[in-house]
PDB file of N, CA and C in Angstrom:
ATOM      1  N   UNK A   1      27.275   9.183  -3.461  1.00  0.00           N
ATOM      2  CA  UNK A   1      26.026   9.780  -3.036  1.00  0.00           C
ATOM      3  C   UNK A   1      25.024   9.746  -4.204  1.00  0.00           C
ATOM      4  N   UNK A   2      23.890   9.134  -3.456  1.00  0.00           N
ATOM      5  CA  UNK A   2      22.655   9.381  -5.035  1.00  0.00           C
ATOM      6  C   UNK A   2      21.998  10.527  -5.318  1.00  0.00           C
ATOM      7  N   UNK A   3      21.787  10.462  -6.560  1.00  0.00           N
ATOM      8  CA  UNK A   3      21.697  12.234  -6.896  1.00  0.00           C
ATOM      9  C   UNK A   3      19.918  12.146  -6.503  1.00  0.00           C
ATOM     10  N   UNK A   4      19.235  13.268  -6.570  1.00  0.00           N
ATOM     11  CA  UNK A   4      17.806  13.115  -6.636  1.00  0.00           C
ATOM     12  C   UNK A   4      16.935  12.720  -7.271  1.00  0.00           C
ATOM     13  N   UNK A   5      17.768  12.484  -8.737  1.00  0.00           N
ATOM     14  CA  UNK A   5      16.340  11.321  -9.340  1.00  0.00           C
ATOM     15  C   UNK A   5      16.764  10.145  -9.128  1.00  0.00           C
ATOM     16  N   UNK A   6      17.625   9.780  -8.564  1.00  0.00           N
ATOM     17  CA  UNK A   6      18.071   7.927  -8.568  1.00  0.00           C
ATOM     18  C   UNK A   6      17.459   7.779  -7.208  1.00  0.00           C
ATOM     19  N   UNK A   7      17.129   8.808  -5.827  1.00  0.00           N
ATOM     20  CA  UNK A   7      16.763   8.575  -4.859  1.00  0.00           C
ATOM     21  C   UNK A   7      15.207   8.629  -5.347  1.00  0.00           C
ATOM     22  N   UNK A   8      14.502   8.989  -5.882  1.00  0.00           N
ATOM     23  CA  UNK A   8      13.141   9.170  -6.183  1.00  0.00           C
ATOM     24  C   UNK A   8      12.770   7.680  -7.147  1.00  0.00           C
ATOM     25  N   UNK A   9      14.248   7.551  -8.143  1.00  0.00           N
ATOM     26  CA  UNK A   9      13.798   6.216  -8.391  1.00  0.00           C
ATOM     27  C   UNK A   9      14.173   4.959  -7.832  1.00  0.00           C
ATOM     28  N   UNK A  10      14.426   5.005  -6.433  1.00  0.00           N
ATOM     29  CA  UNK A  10      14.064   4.116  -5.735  1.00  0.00           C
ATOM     30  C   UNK A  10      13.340   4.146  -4.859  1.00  0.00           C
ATOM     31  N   UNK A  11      12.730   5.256  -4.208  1.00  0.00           N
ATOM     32  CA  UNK A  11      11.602   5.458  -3.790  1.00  0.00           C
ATOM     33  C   UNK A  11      10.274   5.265  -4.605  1.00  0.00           C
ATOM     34  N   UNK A  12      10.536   5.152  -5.177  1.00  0.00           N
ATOM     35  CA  UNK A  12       9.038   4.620  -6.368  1.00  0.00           C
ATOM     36  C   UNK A  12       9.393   3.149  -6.613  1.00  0.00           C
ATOM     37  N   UNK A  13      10.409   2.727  -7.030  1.00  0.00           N
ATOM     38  CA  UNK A  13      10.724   0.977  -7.266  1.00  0.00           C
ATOM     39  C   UNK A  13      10.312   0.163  -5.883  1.00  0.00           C
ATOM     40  N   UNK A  14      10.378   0.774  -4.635  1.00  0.00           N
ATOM     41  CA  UNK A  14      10.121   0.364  -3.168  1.00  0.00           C
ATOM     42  C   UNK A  14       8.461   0.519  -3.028  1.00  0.00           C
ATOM     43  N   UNK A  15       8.163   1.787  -3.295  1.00  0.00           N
ATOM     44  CA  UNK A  15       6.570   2.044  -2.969  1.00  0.00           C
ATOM     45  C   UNK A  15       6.066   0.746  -4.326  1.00  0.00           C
ATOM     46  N   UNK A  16       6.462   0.523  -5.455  1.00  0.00           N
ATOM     47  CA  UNK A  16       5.925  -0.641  -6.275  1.00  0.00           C
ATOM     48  C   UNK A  16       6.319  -1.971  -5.785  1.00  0.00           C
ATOM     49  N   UNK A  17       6.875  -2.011  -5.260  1.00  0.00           N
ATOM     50  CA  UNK A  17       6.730  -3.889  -4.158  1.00  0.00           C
ATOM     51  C   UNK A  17       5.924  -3.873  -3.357  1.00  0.00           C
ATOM     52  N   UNK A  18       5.394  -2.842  -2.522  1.00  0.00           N
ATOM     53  CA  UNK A  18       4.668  -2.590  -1.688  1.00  0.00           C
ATOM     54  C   UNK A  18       2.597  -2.588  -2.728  1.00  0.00           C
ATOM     55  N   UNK A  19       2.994  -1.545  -3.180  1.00  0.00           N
ATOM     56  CA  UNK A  19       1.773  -2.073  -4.198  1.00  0.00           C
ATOM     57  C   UNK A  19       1.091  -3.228  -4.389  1.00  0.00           C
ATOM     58  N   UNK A  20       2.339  -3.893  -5.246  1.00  0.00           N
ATOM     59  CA  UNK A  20       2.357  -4.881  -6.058  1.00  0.00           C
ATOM     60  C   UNK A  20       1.921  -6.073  -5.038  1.00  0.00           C
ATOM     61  N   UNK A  21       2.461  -5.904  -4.228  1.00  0.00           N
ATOM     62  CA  UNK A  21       2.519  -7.006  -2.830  1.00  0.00           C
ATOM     63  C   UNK A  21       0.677  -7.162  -1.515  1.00  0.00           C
ATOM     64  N   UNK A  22       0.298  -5.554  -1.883  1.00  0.00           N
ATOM     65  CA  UNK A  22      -1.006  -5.109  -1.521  1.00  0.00           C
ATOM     66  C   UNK A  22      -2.255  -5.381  -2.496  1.00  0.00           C
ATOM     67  N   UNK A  23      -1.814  -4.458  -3.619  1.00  0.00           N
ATOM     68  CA  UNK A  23      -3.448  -4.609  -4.435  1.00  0.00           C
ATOM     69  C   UNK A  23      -3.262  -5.426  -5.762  1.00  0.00           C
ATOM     70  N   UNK A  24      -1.814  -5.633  -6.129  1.00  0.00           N
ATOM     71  CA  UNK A  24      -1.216  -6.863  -7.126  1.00  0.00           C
ATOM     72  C   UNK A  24      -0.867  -6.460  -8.239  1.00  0.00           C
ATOM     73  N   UNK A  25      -1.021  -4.659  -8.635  1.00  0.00           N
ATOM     74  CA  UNK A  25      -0.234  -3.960  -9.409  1.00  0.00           C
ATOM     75  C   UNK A  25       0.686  -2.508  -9.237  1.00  0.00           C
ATOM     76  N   UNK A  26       1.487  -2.502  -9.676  1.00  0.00           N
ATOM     77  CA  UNK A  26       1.864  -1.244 -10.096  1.00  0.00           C
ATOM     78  C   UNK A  26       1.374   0.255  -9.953  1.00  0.00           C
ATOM     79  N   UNK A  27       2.089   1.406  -9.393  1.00  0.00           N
ATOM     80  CA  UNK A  27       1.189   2.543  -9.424  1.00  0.00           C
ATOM     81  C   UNK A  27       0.828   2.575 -10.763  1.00  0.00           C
ATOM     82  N   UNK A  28       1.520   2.561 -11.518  1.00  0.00           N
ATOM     83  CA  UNK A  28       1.122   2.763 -13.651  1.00  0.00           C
ATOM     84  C   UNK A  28       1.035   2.034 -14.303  1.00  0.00           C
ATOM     85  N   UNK A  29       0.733   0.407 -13.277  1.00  0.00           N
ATOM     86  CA  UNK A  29      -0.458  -0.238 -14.417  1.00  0.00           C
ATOM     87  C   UNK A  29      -2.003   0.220 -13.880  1.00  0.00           C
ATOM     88  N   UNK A  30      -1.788   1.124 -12.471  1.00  0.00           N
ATOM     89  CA  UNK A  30      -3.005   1.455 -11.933  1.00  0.00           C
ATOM     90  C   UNK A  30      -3.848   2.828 -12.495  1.00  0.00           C
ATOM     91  N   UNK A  31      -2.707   3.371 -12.748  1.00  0.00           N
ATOM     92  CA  UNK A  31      -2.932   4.653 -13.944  1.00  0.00           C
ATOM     93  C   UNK A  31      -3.687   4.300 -14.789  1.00  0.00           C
ATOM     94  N   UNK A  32      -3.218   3.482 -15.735  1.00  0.00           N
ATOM     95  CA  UNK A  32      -3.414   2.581 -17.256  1.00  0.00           C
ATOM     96  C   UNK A  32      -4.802   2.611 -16.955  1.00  0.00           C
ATOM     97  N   UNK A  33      -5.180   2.250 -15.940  1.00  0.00           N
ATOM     98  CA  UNK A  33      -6.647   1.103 -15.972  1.00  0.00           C
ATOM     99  C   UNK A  33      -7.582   2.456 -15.625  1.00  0.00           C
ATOM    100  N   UNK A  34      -7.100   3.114 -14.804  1.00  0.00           N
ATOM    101  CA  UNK A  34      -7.832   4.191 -14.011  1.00  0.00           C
ATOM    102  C   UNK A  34      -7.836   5.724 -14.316  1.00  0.00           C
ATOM    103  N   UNK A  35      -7.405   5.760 -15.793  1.00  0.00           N
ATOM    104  CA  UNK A  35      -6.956   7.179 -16.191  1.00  0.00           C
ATOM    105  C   UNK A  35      -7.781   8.457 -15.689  1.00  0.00           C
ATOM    106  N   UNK A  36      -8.745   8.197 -15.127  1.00  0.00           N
ATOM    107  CA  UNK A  36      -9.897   9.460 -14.798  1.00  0.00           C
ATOM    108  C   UNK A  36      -9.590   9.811 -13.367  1.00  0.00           C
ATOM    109  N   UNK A  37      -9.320   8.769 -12.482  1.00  0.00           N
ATOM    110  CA  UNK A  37      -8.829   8.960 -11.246  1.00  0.00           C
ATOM    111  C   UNK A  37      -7.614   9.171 -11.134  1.00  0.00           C
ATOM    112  N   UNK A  38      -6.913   8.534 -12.293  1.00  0.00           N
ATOM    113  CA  UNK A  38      -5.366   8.757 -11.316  1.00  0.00           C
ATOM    114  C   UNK A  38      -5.288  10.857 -12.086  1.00  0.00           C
ATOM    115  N   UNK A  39      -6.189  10.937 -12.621  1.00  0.00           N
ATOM    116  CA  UNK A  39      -5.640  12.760 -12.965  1.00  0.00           C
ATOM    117  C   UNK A  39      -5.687  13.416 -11.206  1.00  0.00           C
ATOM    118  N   UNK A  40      -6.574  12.387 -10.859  1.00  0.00           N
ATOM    119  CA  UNK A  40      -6.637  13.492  -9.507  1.00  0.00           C
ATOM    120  C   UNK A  40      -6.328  12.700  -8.003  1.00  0.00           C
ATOM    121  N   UNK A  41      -5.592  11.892  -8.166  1.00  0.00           N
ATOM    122  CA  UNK A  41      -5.028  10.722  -6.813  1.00  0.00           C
ATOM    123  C   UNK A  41      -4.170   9.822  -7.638  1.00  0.00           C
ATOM    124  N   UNK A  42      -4.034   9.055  -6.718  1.00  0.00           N
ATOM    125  CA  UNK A  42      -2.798   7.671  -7.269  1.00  0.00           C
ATOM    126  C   UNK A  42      -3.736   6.545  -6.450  1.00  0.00           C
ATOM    127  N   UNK A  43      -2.940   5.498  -5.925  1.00  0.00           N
ATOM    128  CA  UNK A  43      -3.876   4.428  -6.094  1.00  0.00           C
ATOM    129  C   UNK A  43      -3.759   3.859  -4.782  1.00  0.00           C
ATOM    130  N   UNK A  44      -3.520   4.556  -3.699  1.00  0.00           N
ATOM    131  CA  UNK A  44      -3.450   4.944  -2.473  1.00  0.00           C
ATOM    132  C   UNK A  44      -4.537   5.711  -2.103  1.00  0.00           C
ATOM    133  N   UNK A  45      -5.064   6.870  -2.922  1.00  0.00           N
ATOM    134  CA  UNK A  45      -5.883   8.109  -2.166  1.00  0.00           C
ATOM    135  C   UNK A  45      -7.062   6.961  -2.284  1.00  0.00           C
ATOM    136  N   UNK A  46      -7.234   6.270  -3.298  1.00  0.00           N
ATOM    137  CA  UNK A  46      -8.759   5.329  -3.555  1.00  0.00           C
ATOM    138  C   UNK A  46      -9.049   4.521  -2.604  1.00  0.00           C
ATOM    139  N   UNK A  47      -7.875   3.903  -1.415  1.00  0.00           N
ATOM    140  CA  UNK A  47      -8.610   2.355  -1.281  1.00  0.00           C
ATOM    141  C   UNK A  47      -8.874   3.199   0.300  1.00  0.00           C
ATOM    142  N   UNK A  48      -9.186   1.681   0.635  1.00  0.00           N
ATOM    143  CA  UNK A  48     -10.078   1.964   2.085  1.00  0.00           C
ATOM    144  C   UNK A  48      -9.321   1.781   2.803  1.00  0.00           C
ATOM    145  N   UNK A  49      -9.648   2.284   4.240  1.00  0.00           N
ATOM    146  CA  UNK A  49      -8.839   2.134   5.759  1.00  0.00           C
ATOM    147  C   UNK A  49      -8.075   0.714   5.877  1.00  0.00           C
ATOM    148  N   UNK A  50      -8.840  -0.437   6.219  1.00  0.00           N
ATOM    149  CA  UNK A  50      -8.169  -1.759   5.904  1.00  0.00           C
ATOM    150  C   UNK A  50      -6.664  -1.637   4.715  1.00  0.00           C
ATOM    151  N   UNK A  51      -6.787  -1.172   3.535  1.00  0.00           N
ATOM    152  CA  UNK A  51      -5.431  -1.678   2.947  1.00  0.00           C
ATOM    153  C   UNK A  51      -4.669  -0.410   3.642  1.00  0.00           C
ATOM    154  N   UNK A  52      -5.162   0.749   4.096  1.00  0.00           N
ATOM    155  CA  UNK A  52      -4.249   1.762   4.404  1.00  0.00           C
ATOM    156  C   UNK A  52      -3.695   1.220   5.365  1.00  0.00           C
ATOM    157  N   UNK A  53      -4.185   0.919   6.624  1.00  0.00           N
ATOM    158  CA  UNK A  53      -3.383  -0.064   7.626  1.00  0.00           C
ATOM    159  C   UNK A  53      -2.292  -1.056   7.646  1.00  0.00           C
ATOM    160  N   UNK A  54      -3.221  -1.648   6.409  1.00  0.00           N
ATOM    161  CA  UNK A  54      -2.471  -2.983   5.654  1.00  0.00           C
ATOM    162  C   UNK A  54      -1.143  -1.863   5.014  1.00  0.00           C
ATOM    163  N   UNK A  55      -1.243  -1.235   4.604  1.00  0.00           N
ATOM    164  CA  UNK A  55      -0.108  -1.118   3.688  1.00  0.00           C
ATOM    165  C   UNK A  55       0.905  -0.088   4.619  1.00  0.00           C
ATOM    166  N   UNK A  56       0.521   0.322   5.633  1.00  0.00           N
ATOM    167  CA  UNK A  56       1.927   0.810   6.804  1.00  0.00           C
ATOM    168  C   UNK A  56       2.163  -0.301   7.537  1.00  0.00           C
ATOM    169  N   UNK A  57       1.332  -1.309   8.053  1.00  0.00           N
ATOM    170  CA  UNK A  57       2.215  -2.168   8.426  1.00  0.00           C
ATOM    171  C   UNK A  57       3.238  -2.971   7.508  1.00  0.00           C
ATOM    172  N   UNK A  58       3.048  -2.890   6.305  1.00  0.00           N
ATOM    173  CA  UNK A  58       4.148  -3.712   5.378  1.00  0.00           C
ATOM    174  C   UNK A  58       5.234  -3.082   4.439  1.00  0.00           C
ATOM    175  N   UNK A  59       4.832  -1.588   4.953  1.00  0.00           N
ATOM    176  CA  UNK A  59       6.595  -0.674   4.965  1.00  0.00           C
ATOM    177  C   UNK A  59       7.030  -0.683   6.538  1.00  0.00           C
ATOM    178  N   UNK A  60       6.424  -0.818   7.419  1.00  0.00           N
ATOM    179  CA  UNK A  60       7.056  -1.312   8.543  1.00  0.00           C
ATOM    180  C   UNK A  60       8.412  -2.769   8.223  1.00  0.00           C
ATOM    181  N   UNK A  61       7.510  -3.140   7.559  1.00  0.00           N
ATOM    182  CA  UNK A  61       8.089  -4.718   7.435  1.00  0.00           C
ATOM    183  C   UNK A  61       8.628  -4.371   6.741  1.00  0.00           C
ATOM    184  N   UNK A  62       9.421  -4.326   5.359  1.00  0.00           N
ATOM    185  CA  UNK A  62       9.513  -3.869   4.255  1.00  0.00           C
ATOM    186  C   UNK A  62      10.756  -3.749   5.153  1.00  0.00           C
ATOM    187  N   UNK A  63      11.207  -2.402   5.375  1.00  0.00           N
ATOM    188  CA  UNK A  63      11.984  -1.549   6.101  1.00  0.00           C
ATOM    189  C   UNK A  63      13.190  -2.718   7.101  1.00  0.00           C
ATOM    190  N   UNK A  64      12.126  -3.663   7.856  1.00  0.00           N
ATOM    191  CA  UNK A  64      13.063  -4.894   8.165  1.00  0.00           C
ATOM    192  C   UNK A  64      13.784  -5.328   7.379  1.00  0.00           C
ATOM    193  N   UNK A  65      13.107  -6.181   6.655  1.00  0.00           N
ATOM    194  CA  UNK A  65      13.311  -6.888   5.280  1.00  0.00           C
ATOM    195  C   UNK A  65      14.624  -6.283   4.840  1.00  0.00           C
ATOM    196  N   UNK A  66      14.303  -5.079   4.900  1.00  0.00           N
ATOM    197  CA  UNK A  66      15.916  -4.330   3.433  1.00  0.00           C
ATOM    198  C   UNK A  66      16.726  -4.428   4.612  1.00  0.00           C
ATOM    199  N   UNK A  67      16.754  -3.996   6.115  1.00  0.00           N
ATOM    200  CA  UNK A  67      18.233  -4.519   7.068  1.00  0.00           C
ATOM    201  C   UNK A  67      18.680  -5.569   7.131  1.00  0.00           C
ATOM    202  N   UNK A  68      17.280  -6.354   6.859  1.00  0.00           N
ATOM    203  CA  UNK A  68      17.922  -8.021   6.924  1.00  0.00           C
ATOM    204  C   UNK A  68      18.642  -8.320   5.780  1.00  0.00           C
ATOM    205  N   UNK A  69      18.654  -7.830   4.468  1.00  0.00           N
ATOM    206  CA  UNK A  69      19.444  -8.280   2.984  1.00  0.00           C
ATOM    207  C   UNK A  69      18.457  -9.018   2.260  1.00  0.00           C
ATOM    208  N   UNK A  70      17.252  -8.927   2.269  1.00  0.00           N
ATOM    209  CA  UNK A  70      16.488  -9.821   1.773  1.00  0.00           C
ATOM    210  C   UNK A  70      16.296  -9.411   0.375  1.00  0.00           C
ATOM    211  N   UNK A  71      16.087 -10.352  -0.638  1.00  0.00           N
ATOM    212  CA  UNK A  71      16.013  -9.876  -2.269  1.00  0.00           C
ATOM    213  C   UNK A  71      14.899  -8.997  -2.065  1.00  0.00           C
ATOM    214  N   UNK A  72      14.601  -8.183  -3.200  1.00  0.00           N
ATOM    215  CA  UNK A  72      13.330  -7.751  -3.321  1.00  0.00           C
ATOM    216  C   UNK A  72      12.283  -8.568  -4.180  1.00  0.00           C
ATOM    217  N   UNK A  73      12.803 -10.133  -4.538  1.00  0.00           N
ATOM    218  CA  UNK A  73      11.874 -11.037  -4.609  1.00  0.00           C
ATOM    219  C   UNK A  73      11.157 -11.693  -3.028  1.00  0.00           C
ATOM    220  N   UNK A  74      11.933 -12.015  -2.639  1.00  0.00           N
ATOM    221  CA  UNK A  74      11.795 -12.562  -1.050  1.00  0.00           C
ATOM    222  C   UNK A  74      10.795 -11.385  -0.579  1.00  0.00           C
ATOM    223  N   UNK A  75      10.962 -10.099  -0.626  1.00  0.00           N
ATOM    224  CA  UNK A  75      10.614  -9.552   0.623  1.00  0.00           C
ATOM    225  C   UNK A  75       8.619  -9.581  -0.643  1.00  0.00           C
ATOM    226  N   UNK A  76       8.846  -9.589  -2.034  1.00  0.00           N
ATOM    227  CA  UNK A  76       7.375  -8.878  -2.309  1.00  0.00           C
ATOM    228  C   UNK A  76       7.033 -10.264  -1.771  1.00  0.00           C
ATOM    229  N   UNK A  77       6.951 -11.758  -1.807  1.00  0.00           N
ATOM    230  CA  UNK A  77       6.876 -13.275  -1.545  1.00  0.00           C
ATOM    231  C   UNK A  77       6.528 -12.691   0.152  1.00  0.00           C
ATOM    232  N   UNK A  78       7.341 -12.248   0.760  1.00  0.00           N
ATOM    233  CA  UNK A  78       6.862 -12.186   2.427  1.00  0.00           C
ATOM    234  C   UNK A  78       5.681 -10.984   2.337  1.00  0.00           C
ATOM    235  N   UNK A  79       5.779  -9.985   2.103  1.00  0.00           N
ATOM    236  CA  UNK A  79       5.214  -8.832   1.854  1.00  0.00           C
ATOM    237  C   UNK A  79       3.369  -8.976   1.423  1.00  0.00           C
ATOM    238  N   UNK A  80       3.604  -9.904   0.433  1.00  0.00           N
ATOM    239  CA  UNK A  80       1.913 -10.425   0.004  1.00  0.00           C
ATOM    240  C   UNK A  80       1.763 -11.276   0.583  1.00  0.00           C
ATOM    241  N   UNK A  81       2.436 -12.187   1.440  1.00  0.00           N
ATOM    242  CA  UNK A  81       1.919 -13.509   2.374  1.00  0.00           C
ATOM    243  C   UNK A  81       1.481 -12.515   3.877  1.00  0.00           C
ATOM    244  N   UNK A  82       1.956 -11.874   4.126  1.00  0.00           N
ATOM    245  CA  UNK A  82       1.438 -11.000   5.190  1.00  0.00           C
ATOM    246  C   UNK A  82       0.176 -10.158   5.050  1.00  0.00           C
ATOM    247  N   UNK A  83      -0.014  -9.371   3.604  1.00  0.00           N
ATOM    248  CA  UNK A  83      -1.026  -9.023   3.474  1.00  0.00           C
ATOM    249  C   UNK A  83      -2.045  -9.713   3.515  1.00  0.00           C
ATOM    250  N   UNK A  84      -1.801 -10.699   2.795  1.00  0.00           N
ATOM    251  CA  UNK A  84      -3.530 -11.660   2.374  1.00  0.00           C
ATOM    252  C   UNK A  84      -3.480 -12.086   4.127  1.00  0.00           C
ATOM    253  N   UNK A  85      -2.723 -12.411   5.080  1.00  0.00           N
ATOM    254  CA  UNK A  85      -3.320 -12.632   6.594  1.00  0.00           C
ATOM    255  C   UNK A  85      -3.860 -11.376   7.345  1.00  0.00           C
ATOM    256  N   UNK A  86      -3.330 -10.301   6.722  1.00  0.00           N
ATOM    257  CA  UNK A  86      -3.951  -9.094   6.992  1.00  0.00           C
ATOM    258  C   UNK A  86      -5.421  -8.725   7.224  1.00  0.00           C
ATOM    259  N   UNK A  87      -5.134  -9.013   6.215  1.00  0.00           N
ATOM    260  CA  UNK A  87      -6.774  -8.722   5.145  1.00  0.00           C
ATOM    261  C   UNK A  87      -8.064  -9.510   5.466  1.00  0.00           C
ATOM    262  N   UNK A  88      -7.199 -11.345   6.282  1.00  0.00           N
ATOM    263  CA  UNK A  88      -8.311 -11.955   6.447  1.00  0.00           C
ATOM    264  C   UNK A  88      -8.644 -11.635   8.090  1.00  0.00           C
ATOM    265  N   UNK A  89      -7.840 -11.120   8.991  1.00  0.00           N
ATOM    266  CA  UNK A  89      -8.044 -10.575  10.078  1.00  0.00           C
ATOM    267  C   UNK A  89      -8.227  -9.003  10.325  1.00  0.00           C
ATOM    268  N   UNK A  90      -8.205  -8.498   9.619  1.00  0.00           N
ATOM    269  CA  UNK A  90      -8.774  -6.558   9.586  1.00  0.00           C
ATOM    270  C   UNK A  90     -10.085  -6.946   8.755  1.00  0.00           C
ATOM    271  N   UNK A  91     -10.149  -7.373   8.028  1.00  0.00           N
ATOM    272  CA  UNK A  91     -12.011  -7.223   7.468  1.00  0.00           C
ATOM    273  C   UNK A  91     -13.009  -7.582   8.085  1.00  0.00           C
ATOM    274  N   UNK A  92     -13.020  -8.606   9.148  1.00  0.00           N
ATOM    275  CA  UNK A  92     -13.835  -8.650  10.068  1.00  0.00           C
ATOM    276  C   UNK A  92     -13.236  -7.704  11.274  1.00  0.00           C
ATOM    277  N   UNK A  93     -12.632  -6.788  11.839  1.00  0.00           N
ATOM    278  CA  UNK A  93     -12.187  -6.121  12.768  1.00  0.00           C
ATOM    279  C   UNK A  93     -13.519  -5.404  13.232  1.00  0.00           C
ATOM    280  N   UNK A  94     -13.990  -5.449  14.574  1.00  0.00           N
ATOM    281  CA  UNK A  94     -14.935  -4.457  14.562  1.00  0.00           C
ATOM    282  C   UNK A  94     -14.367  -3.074  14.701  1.00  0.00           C
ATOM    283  N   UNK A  95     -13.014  -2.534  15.196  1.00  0.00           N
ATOM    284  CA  UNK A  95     -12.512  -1.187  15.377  1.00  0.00           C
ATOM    285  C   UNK A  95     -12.083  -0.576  13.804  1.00  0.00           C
ATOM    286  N   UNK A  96     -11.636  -1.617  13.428  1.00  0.00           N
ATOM    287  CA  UNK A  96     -11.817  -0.638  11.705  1.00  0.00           C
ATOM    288  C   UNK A  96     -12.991  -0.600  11.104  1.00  0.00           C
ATOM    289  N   UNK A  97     -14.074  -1.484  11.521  1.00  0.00           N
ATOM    290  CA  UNK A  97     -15.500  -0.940  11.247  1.00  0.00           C
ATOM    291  C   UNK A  97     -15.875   0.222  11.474  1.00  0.00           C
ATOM    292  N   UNK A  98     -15.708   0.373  13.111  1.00  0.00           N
ATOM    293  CA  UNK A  98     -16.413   1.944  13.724  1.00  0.00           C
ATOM    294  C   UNK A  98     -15.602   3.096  12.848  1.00  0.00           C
ATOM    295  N   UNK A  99     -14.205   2.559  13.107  1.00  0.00           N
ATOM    296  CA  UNK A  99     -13.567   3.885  12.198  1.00  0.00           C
ATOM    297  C   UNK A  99     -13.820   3.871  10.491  1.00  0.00           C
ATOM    298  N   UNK A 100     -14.212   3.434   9.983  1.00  0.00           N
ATOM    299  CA  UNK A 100     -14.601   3.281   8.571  1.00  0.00           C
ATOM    300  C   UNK A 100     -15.960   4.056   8.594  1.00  0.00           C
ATOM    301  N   UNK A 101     -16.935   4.043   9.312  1.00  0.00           N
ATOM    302  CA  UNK A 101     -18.027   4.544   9.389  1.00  0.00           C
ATOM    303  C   UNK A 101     -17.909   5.756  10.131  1.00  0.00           C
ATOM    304  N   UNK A 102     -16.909   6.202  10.828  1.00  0.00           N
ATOM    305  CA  UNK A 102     -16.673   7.108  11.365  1.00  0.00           C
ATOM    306  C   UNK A 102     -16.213   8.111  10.454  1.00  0.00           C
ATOM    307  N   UNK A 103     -15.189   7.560   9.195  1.00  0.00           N
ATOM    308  CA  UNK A 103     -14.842   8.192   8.389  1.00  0.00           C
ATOM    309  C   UNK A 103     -15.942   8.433   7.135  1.00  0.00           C
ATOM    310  N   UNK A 104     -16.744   7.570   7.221  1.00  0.00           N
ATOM    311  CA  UNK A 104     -17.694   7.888   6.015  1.00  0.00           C
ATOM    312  C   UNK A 104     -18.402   8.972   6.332  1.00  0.00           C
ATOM    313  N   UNK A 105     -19.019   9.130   7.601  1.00  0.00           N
ATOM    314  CA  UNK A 105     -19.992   9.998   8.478  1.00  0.00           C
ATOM    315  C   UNK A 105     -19.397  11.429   8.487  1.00  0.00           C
ATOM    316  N   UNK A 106     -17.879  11.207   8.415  1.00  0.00           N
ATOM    317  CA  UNK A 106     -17.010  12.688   8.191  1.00  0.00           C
ATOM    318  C   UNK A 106     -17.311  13.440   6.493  1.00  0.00           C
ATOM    319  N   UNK A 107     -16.817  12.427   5.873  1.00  0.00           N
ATOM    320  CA  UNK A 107     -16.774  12.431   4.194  1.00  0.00           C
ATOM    321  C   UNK A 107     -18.368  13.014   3.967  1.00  0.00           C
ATOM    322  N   UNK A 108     -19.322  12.280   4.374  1.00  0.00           N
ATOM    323  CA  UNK A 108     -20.769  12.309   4.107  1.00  0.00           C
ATOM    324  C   UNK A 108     -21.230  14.010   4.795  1.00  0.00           C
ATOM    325  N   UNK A 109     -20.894  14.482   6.039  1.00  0.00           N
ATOM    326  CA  UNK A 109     -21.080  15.950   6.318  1.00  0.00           C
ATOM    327  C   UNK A 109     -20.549  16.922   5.894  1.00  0.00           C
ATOM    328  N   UNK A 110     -19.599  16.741   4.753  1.00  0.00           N
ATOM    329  CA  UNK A 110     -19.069  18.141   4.519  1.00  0.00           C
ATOM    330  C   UNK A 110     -19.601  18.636   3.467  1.00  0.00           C
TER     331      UNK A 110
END
């Protein structure tokens, strides 16, 4: 049985393929770069609706990936080939438009 920091450190080694595979680094090379923000978020709270989408559908996948036995080279290799098709079909989306502006219009009234 894994004790609780070996489960936390693989829950962080998993959420960093996923990263790495999305915006092309590390939560703490994202720190490094971003020291003013990451005091008050990580590198998730920053991005926009599009990678948030993007990045549950590819712990969806992800989640395959580890039943299937796939390395965790293979899966970041599938993982960023899915994103970048992501990315080129959600950025023109008009429904994550409305909701992007829907969410700004929220952010912007309070």
């Amino acid at each position: 049985m894994l004790t609780e920091k070996q489960k936390q450190f693989v829950y962080a080694e998993e959420a960093d393929v996923l990263n790495v595979a999305l915006f092309g680094m590390t939560a703490k090379e994202w720190r490094e770069i971003n020291p003013k923000l990451a005091k008050e978020g990580n590198i998730r709270d920053y991005t926009d609706l599009v990678h948030l989408v993007i990045l549950n559908n590819l712990e969806n996948s992800n989640a395959e990936f580890i039943k299937l036995g796939l390395s965790q080279k293979e899966r970041l290799i599938r993982l960023n080939d899915s994103a970048r098709n992501q990315m080129k079909i959600l950025k023109n989306n008009n429904g994550i438009k409305e909701l992007e502006n829907i969410n700004k219009y929220l952010i912007e009234s309070k």
